[in-house]
C-alpha atoms as a PDB file:
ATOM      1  CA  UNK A   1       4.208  -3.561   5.736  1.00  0.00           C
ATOM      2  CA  UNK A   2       1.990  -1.362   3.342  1.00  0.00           C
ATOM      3  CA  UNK A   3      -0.675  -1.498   0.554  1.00  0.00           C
ATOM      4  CA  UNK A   4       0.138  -0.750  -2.567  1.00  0.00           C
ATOM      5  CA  UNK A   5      -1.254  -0.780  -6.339  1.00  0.00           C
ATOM      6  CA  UNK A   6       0.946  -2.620  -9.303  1.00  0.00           C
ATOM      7  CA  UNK A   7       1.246   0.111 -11.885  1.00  0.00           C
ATOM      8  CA  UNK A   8       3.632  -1.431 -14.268  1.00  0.00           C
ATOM      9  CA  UNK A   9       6.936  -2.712 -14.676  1.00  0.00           C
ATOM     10  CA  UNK A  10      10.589  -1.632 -16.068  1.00  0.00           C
ATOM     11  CA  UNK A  11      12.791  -3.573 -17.756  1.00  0.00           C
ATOM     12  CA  UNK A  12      16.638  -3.196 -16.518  1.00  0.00           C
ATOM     13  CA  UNK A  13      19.021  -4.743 -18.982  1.00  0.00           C
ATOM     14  CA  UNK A  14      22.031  -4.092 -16.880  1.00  0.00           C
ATOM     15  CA  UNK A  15      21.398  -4.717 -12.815  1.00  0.00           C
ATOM     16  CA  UNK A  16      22.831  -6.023 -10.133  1.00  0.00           C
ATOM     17  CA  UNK A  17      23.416 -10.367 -10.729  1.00  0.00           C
ATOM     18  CA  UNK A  18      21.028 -11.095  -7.544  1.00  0.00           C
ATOM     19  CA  UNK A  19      18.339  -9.127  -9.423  1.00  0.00           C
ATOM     20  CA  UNK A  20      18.721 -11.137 -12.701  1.00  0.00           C
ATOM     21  CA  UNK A  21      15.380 -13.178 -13.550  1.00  0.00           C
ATOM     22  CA  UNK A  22      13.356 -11.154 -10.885  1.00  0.00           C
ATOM     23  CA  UNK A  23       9.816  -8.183 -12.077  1.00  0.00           C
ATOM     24  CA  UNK A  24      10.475  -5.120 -11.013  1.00  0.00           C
ATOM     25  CA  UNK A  25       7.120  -3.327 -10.454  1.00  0.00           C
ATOM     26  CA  UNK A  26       5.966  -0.050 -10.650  1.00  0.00           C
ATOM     27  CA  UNK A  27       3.767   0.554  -7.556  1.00  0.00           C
ATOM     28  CA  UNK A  28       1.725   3.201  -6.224  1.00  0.00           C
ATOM     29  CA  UNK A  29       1.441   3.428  -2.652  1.00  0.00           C
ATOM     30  CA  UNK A  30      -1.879   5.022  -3.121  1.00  0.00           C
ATOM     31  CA  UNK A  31      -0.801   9.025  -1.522  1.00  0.00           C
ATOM     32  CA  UNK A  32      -2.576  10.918  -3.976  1.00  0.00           C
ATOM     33  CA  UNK A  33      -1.213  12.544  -7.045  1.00  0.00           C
ATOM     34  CA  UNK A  34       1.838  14.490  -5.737  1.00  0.00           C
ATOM     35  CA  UNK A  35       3.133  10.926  -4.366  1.00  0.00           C
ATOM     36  CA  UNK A  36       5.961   9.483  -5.905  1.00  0.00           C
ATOM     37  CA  UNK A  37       5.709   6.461  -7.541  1.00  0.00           C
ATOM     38  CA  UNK A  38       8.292   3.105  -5.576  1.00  0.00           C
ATOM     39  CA  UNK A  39      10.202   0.222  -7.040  1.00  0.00           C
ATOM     40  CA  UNK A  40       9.358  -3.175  -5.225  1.00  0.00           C
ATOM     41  CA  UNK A  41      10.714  -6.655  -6.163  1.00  0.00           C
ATOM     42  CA  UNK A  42       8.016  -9.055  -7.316  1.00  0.00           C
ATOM     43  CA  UNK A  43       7.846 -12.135  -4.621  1.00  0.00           C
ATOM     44  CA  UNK A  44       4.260 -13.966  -5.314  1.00  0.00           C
ATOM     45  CA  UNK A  45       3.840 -13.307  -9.227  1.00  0.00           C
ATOM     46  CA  UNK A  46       1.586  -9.850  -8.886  1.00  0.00           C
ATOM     47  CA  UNK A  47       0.363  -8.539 -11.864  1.00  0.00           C
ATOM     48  CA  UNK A  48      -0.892  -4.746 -13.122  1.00  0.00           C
ATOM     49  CA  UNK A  49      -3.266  -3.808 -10.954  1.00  0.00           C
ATOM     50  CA  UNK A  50      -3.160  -6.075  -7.952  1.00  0.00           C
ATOM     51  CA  UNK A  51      -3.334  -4.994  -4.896  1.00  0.00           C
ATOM     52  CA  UNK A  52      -0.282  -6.133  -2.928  1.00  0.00           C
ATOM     53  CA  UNK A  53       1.372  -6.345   0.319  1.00  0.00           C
ATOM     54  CA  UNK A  54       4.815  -5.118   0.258  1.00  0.00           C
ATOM     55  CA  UNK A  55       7.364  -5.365   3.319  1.00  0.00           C
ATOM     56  CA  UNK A  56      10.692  -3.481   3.592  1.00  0.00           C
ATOM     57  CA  UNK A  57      12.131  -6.083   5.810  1.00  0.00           C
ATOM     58  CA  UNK A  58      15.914  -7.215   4.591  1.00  0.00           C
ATOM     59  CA  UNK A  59      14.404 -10.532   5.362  1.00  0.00           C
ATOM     60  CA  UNK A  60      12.199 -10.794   2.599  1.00  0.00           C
ATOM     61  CA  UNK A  61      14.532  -9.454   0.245  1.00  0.00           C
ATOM     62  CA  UNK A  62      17.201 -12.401   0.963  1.00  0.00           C
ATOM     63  CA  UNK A  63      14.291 -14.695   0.838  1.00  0.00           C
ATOM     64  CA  UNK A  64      13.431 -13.632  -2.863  1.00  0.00           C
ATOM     65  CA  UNK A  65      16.970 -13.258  -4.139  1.00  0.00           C
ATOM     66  CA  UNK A  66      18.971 -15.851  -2.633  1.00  0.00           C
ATOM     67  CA  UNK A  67      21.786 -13.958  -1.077  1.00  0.00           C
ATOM     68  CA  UNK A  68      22.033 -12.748   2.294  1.00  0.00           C
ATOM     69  CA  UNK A  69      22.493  -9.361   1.946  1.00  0.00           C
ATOM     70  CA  UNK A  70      20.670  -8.149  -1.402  1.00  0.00           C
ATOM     71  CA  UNK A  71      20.826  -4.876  -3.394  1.00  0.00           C
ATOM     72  CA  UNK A  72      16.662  -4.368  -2.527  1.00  0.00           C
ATOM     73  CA  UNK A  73      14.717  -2.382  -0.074  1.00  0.00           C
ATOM     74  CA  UNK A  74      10.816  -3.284  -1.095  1.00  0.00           C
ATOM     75  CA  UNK A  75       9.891  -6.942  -1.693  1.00  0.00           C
ATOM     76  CA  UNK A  76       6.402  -7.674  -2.878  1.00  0.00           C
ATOM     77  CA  UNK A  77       4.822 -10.051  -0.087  1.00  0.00           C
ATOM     78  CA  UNK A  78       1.710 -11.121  -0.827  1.00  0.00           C
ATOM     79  CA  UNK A  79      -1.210 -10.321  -3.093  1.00  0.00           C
ATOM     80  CA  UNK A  80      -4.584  -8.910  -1.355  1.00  0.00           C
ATOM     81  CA  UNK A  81      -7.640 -10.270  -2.422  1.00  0.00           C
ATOM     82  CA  UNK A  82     -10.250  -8.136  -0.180  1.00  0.00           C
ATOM     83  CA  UNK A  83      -9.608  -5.518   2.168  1.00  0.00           C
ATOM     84  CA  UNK A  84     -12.454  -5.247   5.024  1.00  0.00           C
ATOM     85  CA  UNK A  85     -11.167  -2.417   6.991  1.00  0.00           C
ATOM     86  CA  UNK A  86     -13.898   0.046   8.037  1.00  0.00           C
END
């Protein structure tokens, strides 16, 4: 699992049927500037700018979607309210 920030969303009007009804976010895994940006299905209802979990388990993604073997890598987990690593 990793931390990530909600950036945004995209809209996909054509996308695989499993996917149909689901966010797609925008997240930043927070690497700095030359990072790319990743794609994560939305799980718990995350918003722009929350801090997430997000797991790249094929688990989770059958959870979200309903099928047992989905068209999604990153599923969005859990939202984190604090962090209190030091």
């Amino acid at each position: 699992m990793r931390q990530a920030t909600v950036m945004g969303h995209i809209v996909a009007e054509a996308k695989h049927e499993s996917l149909a009804n689901r966010k797609i976010l925008i997240l930043d895994d927070q690497g700095g500037d030359d990072a790319p940006l990743q794609l994560a299905i939305d799980g718990v209802g995350a918003g722009i700018g929350s801090v997430v979990l997000v797991t790249e388990s094929g688990s989770a993604g059958a959870e979200v979607t309903g099928i047992e073997y989905p068209p999604v890598r990153s599923v969005i987990v859990g939202i984190i309210d604090t962090d209190e690593a030091k």
